[in-house]
C-alpha atoms as a PDB file:
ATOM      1  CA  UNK A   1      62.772 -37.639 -34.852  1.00  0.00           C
ATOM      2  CA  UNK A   2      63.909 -39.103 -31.858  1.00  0.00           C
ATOM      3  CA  UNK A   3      63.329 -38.266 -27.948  1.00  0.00           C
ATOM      4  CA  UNK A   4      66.446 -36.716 -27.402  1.00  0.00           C
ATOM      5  CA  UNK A   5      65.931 -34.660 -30.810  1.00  0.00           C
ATOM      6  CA  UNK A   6      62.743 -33.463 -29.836  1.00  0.00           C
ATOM      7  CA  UNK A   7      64.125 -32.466 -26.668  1.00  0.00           C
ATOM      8  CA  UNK A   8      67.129 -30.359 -27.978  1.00  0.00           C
ATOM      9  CA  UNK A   9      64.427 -29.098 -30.236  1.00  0.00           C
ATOM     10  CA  UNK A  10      62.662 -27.770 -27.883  1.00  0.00           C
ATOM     11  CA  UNK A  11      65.853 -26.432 -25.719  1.00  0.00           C
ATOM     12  CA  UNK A  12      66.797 -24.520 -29.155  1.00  0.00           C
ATOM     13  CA  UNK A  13      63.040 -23.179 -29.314  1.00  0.00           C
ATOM     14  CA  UNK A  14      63.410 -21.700 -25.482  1.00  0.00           C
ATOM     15  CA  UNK A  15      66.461 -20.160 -25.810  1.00  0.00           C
ATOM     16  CA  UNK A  16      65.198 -18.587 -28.948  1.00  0.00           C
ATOM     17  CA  UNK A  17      62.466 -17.425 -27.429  1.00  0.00           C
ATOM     18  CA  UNK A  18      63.877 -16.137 -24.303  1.00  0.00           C
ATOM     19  CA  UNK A  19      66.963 -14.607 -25.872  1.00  0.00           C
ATOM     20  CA  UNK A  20      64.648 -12.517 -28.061  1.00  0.00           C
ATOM     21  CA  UNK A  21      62.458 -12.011 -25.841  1.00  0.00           C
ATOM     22  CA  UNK A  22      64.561 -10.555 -23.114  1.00  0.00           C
ATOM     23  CA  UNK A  23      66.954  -8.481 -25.510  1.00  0.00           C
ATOM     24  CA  UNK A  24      63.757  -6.846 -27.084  1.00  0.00           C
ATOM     25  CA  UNK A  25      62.181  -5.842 -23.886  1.00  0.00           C
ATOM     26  CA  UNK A  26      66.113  -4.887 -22.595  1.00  0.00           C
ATOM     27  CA  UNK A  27      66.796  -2.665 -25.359  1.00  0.00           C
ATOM     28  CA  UNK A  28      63.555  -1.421 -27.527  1.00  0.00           C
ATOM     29  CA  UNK A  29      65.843   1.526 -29.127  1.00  0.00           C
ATOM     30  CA  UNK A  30      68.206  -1.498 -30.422  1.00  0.00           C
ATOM     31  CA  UNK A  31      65.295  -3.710 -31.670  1.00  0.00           C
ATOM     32  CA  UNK A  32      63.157  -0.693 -33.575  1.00  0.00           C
ATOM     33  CA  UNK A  33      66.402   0.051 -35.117  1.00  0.00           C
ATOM     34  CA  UNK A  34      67.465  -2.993 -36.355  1.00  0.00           C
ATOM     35  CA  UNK A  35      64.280  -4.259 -37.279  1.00  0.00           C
ATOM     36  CA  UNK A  36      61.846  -1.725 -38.239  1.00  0.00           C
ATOM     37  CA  UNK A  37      62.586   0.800 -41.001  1.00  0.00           C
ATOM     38  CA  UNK A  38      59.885   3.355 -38.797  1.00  0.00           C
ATOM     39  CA  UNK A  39      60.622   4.544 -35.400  1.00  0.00           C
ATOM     40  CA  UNK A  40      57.522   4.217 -32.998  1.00  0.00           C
ATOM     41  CA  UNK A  41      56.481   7.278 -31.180  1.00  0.00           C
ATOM     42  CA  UNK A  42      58.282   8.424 -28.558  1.00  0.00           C
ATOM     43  CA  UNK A  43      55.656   8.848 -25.563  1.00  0.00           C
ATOM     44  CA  UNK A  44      52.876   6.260 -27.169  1.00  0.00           C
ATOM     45  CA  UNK A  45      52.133   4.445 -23.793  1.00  0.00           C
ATOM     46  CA  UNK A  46      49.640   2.110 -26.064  1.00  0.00           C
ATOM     47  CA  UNK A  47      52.551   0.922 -28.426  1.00  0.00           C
ATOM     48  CA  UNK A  48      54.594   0.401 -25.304  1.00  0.00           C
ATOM     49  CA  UNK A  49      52.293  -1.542 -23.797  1.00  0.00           C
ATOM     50  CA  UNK A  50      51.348  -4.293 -26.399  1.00  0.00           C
ATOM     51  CA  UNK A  51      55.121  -4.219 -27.225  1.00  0.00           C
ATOM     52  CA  UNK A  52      55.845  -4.925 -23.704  1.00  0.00           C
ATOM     53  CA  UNK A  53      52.938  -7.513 -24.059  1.00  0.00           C
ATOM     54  CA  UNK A  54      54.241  -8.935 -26.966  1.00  0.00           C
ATOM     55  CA  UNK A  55      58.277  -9.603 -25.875  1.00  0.00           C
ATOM     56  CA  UNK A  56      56.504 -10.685 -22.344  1.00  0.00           C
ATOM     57  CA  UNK A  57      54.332 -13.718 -24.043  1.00  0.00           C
ATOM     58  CA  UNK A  58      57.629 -14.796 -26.277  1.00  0.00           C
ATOM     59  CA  UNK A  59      59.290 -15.220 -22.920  1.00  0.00           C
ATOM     60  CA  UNK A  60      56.014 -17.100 -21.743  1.00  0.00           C
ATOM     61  CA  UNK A  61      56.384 -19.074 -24.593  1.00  0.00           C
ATOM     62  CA  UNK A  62      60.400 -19.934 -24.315  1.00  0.00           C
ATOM     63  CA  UNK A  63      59.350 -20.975 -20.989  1.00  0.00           C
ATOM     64  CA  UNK A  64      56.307 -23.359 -22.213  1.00  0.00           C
ATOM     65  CA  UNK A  65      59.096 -24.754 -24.391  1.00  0.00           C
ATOM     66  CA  UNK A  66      61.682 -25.260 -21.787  1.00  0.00           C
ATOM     67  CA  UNK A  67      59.049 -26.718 -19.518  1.00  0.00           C
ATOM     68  CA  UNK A  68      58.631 -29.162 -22.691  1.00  0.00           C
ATOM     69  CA  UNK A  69      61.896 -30.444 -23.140  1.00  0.00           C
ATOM     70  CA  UNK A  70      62.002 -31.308 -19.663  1.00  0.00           C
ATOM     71  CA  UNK A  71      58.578 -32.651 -18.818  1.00  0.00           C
ATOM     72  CA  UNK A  72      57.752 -34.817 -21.705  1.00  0.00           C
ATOM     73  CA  UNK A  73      54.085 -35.340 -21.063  1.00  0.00           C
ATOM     74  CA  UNK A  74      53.418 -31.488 -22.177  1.00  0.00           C
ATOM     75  CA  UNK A  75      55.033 -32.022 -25.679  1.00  0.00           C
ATOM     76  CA  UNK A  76      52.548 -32.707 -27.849  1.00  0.00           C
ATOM     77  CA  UNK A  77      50.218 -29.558 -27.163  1.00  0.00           C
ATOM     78  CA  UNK A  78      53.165 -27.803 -26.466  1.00  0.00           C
ATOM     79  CA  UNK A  79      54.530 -28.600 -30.564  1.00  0.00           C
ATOM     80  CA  UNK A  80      51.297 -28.268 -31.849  1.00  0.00           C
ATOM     81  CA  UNK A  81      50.696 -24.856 -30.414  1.00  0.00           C
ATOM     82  CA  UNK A  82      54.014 -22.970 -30.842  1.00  0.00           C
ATOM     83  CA  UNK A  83      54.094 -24.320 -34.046  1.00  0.00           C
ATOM     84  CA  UNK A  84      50.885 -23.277 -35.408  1.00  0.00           C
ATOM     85  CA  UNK A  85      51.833 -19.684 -33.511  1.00  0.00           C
ATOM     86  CA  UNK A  86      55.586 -19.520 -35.185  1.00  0.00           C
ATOM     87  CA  UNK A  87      54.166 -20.376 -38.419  1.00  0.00           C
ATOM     88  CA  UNK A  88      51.224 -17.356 -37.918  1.00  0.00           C
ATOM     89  CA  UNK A  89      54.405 -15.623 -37.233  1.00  0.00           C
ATOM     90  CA  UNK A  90      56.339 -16.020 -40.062  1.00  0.00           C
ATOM     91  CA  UNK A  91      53.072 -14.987 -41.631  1.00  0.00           C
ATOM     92  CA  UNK A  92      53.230 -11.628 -39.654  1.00  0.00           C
ATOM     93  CA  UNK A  93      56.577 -10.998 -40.819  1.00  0.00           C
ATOM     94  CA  UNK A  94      56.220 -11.370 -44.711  1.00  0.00           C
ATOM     95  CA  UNK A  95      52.741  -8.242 -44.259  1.00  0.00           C
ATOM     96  CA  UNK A  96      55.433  -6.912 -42.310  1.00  0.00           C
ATOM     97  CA  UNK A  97      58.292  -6.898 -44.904  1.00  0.00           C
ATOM     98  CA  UNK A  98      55.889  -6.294 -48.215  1.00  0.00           C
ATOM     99  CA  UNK A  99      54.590  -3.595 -46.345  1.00  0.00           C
ATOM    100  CA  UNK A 100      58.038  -1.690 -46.240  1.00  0.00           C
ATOM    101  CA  UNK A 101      57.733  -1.085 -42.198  1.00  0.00           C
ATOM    102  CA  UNK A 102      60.443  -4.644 -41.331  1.00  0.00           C
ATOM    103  CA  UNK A 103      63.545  -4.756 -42.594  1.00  0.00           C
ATOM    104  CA  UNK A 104      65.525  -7.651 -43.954  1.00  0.00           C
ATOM    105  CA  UNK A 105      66.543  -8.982 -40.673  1.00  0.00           C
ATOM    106  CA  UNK A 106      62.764  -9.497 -39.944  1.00  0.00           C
ATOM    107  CA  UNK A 107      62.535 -11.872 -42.575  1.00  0.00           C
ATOM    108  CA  UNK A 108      65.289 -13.448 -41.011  1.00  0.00           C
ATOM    109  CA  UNK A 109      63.581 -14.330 -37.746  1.00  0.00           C
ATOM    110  CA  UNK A 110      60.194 -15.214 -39.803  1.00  0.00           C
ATOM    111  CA  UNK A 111      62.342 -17.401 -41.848  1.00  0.00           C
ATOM    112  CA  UNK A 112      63.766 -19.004 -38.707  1.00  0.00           C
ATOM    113  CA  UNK A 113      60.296 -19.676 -37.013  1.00  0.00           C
ATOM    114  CA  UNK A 114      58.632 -21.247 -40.003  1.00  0.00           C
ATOM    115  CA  UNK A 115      61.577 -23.611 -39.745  1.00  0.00           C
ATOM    116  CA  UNK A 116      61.044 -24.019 -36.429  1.00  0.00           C
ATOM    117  CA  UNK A 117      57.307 -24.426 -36.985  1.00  0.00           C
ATOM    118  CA  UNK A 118      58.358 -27.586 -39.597  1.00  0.00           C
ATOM    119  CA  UNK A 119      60.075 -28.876 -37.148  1.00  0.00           C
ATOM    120  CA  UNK A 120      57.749 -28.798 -34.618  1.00  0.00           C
ATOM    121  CA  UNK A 121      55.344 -30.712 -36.904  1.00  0.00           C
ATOM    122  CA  UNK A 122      58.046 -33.299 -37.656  1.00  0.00           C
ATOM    123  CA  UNK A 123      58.814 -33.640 -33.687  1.00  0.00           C
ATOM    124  CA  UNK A 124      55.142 -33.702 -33.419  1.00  0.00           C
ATOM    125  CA  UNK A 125      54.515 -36.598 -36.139  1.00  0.00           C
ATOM    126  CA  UNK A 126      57.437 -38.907 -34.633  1.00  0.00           C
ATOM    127  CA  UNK A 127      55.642 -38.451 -31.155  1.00  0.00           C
ATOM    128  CA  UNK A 128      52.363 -40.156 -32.277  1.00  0.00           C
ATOM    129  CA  UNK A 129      53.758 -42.629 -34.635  1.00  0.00           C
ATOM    130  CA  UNK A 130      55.525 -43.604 -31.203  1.00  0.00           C
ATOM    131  CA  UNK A 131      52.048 -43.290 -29.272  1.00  0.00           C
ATOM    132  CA  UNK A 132      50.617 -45.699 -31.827  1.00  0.00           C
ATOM    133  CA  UNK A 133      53.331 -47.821 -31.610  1.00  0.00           C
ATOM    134  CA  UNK A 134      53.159 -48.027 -27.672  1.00  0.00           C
ATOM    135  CA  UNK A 135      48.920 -48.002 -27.797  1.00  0.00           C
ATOM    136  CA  UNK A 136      49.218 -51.009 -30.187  1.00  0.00           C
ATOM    137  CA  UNK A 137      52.033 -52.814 -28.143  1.00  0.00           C
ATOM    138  CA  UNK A 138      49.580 -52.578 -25.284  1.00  0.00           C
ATOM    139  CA  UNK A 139      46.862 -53.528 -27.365  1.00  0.00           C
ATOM    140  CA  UNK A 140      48.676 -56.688 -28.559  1.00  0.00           C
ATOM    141  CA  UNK A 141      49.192 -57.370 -24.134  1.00  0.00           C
ATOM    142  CA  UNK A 142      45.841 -56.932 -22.912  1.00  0.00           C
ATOM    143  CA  UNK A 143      44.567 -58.921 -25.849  1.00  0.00           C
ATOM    144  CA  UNK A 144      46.302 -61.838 -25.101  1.00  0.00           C
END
């Protein structure tokens, strides 16, 4: 994958992650109902709060990835780490759906993650095959 692949990669990722992110913690009602076949309590302040959590560290996240596709130094931990989370993710979301709690639509975003997470790896791979190419290049210089 090339630079500007990677890059529009990792644009995609943020405004995944952000759009989710922000619509979940916008409208909760809207996201339990689409995505959850139980309702959380009404008044549970603990749910709320690791929700909140949750929807707050996507954003983090869509922001780490922005931050990415811009600053190309930060890429490889970046792609190694949100991949290795989205792929946990996906993970989440299949206990989720066997369990009968997540609906289809769950599935759907798991689904979309692990591919995500795949290409993260394949980003990831091009970026040291490049490395090596640039460390041995350099190699071949200060040899000479």
């Amino acid at each position: 994958m090339n630079e500007s692949w990677i890059k529009r990669l990792l644009l995609v990722a943020a405004a995944w992650n952000i759009t989710g992110g922000a619509s979940s913690l916008l409208a909760p009602a809207n996201h339990f109902e689409q995505m959850y076949s139980v309702a959380p309590a009404a008044n549970d302040a603990l749910l709320n709060y690791f929700y909140q959590c949750t929807w707050i560290n996507v954003l983090a996240w869509g922001l780490a990835y922005l931050l990415a596709a811009l600053w190309r130094p930060s890429r490889p931990a970046v792609l190694v780490a949100g991949g290795i989370g989205k792929a946990v993710y996906f993970l989440a979301c299949v206990g989720l759906y066997l369990s009968g709690a997540g609906k289809p639509l769950v599935m759907v975003f798991g689904v979309g993650d692990l591919l995500m997470a795949a290409l993260f790896g394949w980003a990831l791979l091009s970026t040291r095959s490049e490395i090596d190419r640039s460390t041995a290049g350099l190699n071949a210089k200060l040899a000479r």
